[in-house]
Protein backbone atom coordinates (compact mmCIF):
# COMPACT_ATOMS: atom_id res chain seq x y z
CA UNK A 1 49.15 97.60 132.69
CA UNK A 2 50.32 94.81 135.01
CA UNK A 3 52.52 93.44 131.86
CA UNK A 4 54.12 97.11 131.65
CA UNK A 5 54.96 97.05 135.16
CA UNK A 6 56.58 93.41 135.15
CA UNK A 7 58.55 94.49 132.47
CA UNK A 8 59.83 97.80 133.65
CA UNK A 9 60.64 95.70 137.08
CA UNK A 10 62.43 93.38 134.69
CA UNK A 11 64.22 96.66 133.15
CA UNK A 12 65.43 98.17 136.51
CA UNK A 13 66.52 95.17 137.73
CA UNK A 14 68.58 94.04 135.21
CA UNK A 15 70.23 97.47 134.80
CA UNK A 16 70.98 97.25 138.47
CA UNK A 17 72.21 94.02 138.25
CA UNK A 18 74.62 94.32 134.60
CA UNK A 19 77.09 96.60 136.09
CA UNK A 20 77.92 94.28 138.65
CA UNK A 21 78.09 91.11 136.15
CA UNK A 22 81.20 92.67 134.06
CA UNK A 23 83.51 92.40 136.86
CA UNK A 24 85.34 89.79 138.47
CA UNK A 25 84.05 87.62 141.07
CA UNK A 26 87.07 85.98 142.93
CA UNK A 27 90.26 85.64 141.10
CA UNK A 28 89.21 84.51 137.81
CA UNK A 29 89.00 87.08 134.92
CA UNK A 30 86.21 86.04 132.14
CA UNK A 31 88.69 86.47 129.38
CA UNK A 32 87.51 86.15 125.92
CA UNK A 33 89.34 83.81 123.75
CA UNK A 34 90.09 86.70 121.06
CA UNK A 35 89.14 84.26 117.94
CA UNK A 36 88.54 87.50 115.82
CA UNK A 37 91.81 88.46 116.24
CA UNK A 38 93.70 85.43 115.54
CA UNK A 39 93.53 86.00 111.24
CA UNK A 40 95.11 89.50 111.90
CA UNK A 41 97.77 88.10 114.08
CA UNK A 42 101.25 86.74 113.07
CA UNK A 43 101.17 85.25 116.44
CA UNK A 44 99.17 84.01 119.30
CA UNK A 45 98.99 82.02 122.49
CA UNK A 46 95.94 80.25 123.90
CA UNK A 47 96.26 78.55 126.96
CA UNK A 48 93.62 77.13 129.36
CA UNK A 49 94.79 74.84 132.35
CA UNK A 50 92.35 73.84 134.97
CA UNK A 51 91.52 70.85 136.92
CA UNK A 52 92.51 67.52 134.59
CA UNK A 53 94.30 69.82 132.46
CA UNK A 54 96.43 71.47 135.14
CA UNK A 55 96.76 67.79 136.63
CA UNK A 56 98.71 66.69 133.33
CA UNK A 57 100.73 69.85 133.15
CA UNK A 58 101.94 69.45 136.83
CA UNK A 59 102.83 65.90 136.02
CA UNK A 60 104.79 66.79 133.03
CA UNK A 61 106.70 69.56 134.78
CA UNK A 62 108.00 67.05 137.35
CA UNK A 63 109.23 64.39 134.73
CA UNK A 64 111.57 67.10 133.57
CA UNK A 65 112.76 68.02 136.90
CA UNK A 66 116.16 68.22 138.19
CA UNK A 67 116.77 71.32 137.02
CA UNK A 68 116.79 74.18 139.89
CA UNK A 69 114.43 76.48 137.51
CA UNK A 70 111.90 73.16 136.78
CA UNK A 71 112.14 72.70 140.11
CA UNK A 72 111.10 76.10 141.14
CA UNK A 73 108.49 76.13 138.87
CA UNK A 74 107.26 72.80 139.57
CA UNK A 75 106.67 74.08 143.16
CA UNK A 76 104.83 77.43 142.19
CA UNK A 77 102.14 74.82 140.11
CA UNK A 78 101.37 72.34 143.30
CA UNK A 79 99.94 75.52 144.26
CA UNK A 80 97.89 76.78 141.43
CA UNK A 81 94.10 75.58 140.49
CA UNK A 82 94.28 76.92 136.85
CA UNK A 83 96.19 79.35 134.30
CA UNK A 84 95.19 81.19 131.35
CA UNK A 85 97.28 83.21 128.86
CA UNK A 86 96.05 85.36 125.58
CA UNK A 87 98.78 86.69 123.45
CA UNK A 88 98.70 88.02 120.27
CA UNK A 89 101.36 89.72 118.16
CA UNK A 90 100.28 91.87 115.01
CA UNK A 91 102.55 92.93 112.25
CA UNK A 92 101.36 96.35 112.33
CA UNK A 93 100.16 99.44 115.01
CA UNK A 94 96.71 99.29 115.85
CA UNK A 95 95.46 95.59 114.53
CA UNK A 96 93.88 95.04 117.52
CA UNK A 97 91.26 97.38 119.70
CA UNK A 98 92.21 98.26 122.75
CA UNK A 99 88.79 98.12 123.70
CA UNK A 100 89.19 94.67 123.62
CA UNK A 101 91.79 94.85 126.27
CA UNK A 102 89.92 97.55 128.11
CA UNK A 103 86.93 95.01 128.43
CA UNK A 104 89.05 92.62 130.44
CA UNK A 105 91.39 95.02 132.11
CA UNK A 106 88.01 96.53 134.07
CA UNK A 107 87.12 93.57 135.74
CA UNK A 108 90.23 94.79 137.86
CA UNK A 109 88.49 97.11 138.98
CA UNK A 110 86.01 94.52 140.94
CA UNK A 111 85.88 93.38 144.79
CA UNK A 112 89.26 91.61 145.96
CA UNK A 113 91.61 92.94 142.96
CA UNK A 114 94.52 95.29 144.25
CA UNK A 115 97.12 96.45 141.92
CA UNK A 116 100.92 95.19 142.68
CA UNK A 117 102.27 97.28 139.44
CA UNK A 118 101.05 99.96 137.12
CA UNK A 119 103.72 100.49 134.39
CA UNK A 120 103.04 102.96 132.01
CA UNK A 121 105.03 104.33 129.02
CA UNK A 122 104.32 107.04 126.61
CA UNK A 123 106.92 106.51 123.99
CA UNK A 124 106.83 103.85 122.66
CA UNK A 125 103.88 103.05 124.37
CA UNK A 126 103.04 100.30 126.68
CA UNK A 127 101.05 99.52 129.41
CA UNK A 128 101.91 97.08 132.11
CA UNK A 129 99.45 95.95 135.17
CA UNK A 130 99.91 93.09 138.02
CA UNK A 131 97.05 92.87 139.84
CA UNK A 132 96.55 90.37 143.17
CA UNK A 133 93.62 88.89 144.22
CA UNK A 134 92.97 88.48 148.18
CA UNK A 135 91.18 87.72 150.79
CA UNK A 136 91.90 86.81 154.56
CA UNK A 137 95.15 87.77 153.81
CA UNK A 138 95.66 85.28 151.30
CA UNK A 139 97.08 85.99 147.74
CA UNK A 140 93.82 83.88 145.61
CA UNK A 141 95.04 85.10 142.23
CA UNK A 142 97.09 87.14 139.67
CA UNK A 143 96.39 89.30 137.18
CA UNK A 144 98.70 90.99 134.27
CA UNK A 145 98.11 92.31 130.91
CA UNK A 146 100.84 94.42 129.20
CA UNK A 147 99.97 96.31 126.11
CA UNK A 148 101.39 97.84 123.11
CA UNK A 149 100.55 98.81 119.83
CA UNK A 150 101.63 95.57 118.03
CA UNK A 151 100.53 92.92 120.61
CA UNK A 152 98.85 92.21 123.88
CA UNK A 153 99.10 89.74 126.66
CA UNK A 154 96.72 88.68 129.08
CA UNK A 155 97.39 86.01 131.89
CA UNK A 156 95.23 85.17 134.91
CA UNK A 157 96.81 82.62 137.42
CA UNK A 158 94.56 81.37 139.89
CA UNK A 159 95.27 79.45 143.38
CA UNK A 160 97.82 79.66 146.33
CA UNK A 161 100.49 82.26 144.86
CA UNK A 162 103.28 83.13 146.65
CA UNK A 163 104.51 86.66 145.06
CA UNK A 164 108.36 86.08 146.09
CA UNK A 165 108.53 82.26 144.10
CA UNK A 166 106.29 83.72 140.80
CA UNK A 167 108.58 86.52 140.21
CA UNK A 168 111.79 83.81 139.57
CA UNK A 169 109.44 82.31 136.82
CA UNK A 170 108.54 85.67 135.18
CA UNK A 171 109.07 84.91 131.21
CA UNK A 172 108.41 81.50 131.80
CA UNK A 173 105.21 79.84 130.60
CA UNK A 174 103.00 82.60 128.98
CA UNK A 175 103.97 84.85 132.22
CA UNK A 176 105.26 88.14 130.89
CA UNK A 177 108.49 90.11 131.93
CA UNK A 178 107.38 92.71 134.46
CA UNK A 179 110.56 93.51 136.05
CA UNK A 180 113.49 96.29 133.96
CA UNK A 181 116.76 94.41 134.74
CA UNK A 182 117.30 92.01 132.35
């Protein structure tokens, strides 16, 4: 009877606790690396920067500096702790779930994540969403994944992010387009 108990304990608890374990704590998404995906895709981007990595990356962007945009961008990574992308493109409609999305796009939904933009398009479809990260006033991370049929892309930019400076890189490294004049 005792073993019953422990385990129903065991039961509740857990089932209280597994709600709270699929969203984000702090600014950095858990984002699956997609490997299922990557035979049905005729392309795809993986990229994880943190600590060393992001270390070498900074010191590479300011060998090629000189340029106003390196530059720029050079002083939007002193900033940033770590950087991950996921995109995939698929020859066809529907290659990929959107579930799979879905999964990552509710951790959003978590403590500290406020959207910047919601973008949403019937026809053709597509689905566009910047989230921030913040507390004490402090932008602590960035969120955006922009969907459509035929390929998805996922990015989650952690650190000191100033809004105004990321939005000169936007189709630079991984970082999607977000803004309509081109």
């Amino acid at each position: 009877m005792k073993l019953t108990h422990s385990l129903a304990a065991i039961a509740a608890a857990t089932a209280l606790v597994f709600p709270l374990t699929t969203l984000a704590a702090g600014p950095e998404l858990k984002i699956p690396d997609f490997s299922h995906l990557r035979g049905k895709a005729v392309d795809s981007v993986d990229i994880n920067l943190d600590g060393f990595l992001m270390n070498v990356a900074k010191k590479f962007a300011a060998a090629d500096s000189g340029d106003d945009d390196r530059d720029e961008a050079l002083a939007i990574l002193s900033d940033i702790k770590s950087l991950q992308v996921r995109n995939f493109e698929f020859d066809s409609d529907d290659a990929y779930s959107s579930a799979d999305v879905e999964k990552v796009r509710k951790q959003l939904s978590g403590p500290g994540w406020s959207p910047l933009v919601q973008a949403h398009q019937r026809d053709p479809k597509s689905d566009v969403d910047v989230f921030i990260n913040t507390a004490d006033g402090k932008i602590l991370g960035l969120a955006v994944i922009a969907s459509e049929p035929r390929s998805f892309t996922i990015v989650n930019i952690i650190g000191n992010i100033d809004i105004d400076k990321l939005a000169k890189i936007e189709g630079q490294f991984g970082i999607p387009r977000v803004s309509q004049d081109e």
